[in-house]
C-alpha atoms as a PDB file:
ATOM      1  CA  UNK A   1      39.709   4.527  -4.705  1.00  0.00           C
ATOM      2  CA  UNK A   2      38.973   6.295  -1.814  1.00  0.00           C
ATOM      3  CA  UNK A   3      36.797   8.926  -4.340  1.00  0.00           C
ATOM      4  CA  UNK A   4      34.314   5.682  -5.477  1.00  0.00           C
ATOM      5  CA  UNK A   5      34.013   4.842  -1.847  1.00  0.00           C
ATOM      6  CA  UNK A   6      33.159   8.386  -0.513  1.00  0.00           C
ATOM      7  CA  UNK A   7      30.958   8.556  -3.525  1.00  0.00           C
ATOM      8  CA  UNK A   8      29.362   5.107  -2.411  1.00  0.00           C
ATOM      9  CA  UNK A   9      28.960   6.258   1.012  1.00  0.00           C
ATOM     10  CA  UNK A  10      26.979  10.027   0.030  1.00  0.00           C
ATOM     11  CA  UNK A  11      24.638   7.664  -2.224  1.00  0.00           C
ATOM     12  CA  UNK A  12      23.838   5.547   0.171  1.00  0.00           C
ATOM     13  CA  UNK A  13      22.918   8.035   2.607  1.00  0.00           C
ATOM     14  CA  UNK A  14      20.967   9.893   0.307  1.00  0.00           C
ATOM     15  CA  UNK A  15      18.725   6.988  -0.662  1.00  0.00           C
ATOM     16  CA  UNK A  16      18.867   6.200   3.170  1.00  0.00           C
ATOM     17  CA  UNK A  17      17.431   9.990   3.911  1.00  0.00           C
ATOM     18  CA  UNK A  18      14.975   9.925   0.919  1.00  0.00           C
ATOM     19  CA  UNK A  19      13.670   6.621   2.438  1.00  0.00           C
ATOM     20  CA  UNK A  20      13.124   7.989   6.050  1.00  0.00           C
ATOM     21  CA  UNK A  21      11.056  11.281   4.589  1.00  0.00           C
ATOM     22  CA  UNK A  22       8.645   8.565   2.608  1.00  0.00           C
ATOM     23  CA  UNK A  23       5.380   8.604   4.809  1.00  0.00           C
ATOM     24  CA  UNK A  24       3.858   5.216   6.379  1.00  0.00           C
ATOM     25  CA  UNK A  25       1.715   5.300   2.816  1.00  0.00           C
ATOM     26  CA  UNK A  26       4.589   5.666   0.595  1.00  0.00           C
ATOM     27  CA  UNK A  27       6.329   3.383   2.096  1.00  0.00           C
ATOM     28  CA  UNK A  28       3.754   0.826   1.600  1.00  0.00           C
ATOM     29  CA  UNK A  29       3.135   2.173  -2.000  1.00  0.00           C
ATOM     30  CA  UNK A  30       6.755   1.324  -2.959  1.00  0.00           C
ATOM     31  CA  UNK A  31       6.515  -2.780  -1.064  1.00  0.00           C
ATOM     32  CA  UNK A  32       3.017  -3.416  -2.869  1.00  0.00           C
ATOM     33  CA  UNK A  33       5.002  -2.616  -6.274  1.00  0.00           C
ATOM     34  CA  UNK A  34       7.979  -4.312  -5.375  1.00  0.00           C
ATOM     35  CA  UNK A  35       5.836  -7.446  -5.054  1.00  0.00           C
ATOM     36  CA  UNK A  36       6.061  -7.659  -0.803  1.00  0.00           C
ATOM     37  CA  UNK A  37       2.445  -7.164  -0.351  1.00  0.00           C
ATOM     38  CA  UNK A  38       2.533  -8.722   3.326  1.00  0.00           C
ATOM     39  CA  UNK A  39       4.466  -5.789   4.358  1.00  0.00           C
ATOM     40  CA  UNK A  40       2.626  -3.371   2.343  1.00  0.00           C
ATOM     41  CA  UNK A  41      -0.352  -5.029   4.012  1.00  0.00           C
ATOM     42  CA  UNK A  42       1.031  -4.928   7.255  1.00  0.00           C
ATOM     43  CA  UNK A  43       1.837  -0.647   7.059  1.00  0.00           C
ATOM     44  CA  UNK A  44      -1.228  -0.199   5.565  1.00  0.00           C
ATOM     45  CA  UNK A  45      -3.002  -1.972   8.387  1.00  0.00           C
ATOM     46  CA  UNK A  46      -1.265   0.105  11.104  1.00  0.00           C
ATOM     47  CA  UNK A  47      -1.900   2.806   9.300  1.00  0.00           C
ATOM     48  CA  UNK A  48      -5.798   2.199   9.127  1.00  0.00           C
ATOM     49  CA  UNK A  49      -5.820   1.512  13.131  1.00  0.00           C
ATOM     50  CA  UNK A  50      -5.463   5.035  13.832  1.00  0.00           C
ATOM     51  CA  UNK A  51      -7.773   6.406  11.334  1.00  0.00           C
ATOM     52  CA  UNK A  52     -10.313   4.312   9.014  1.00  0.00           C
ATOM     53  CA  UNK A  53      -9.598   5.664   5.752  1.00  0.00           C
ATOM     54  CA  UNK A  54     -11.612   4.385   2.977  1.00  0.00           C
ATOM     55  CA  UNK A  55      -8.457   4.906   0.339  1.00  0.00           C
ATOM     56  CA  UNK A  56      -6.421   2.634   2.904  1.00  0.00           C
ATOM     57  CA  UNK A  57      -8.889   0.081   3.351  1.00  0.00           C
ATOM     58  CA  UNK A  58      -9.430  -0.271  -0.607  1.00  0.00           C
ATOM     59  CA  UNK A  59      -5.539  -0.456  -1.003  1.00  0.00           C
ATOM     60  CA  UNK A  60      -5.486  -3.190   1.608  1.00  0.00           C
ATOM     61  CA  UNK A  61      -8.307  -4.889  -0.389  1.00  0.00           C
ATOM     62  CA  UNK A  62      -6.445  -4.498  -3.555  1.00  0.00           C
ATOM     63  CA  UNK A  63      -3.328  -6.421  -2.206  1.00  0.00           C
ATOM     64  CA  UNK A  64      -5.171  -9.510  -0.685  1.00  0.00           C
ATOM     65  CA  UNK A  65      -6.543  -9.475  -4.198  1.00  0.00           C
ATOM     66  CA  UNK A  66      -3.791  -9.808  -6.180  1.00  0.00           C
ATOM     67  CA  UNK A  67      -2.410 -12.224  -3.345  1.00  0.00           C
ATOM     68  CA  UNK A  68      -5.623 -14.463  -4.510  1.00  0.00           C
ATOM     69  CA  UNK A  69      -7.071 -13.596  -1.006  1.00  0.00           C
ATOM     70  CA  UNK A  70     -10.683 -13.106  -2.192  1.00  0.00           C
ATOM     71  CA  UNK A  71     -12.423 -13.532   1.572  1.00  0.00           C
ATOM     72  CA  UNK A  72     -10.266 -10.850   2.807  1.00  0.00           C
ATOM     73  CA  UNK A  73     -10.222  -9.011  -0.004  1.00  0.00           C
ATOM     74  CA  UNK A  74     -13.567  -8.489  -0.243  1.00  0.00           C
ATOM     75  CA  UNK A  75     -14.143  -7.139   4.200  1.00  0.00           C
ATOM     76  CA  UNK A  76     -11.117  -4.398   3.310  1.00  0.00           C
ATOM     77  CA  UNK A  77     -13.338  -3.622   0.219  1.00  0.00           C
ATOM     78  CA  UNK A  78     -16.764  -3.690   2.159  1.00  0.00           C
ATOM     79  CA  UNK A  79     -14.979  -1.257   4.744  1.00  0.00           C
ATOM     80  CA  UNK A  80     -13.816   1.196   2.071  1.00  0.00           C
ATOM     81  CA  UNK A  81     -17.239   1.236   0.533  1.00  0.00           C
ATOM     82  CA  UNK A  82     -18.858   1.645   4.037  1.00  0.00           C
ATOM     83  CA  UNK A  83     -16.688   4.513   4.775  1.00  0.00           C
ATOM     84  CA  UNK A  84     -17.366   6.444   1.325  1.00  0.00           C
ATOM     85  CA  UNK A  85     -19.382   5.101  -0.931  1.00  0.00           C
ATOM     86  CA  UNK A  86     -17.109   6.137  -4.081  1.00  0.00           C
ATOM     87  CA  UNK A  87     -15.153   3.131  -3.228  1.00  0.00           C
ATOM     88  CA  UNK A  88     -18.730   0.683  -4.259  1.00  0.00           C
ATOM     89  CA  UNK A  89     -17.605  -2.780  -6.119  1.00  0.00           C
ATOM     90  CA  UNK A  90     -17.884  -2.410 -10.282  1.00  0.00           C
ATOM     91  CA  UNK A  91     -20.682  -4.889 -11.070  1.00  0.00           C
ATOM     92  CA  UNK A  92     -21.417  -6.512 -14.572  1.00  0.00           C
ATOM     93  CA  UNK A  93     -24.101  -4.113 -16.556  1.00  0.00           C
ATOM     94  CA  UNK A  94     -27.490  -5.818 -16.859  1.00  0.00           C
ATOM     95  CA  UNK A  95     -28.018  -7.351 -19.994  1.00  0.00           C
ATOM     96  CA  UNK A  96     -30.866  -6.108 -21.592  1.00  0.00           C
END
């Protein structure tokens, strides 16, 4: 018994330590796929305060989107697009 529970404890901690070396990023990475996208939102957002990233912003965009969030979703993706320009919105092709 006291074997499972020592094994229990040396699990836990090791999930506990590979959780504390994720960065900000990963951390929010691993919420938005879990489904929490508030708090993936909310990292990403602190994360963007510091330093505008384009990537960020376009991940924050992303989220509000798949929350059904289209007003926000579309200023996170206007900021990643303003920031680099690789991040421009996919528009229909003309017909011709």
């Amino acid at each position: 018994m006291r074997i499972v529970a020592a094994a229990l404890v040396i699990l836990l901690l090791s999930v506990s330590l590979v959780w504390a070396q994720k960065t900000p990023m990963e951390k929010a990475h691993a919420l938005y796929f879990q489904g929490r996208m508030e708090e993936a939102i909310g990292i990403m957002k602190e994360e963007a305060g510091g330093k505008p990233d384009p990537q960020t912003y376009y991940f924050i965009g992303y989220a509000y989107y798949k929350m059904k969030k289209m007003d926000l979703a579309k200023e996170y993706f206007d900021k990643a697009y303003q920031l680099e320009p690789f991040y421009a919105p996919i528009t229909p092709k003309e017909k011709k």
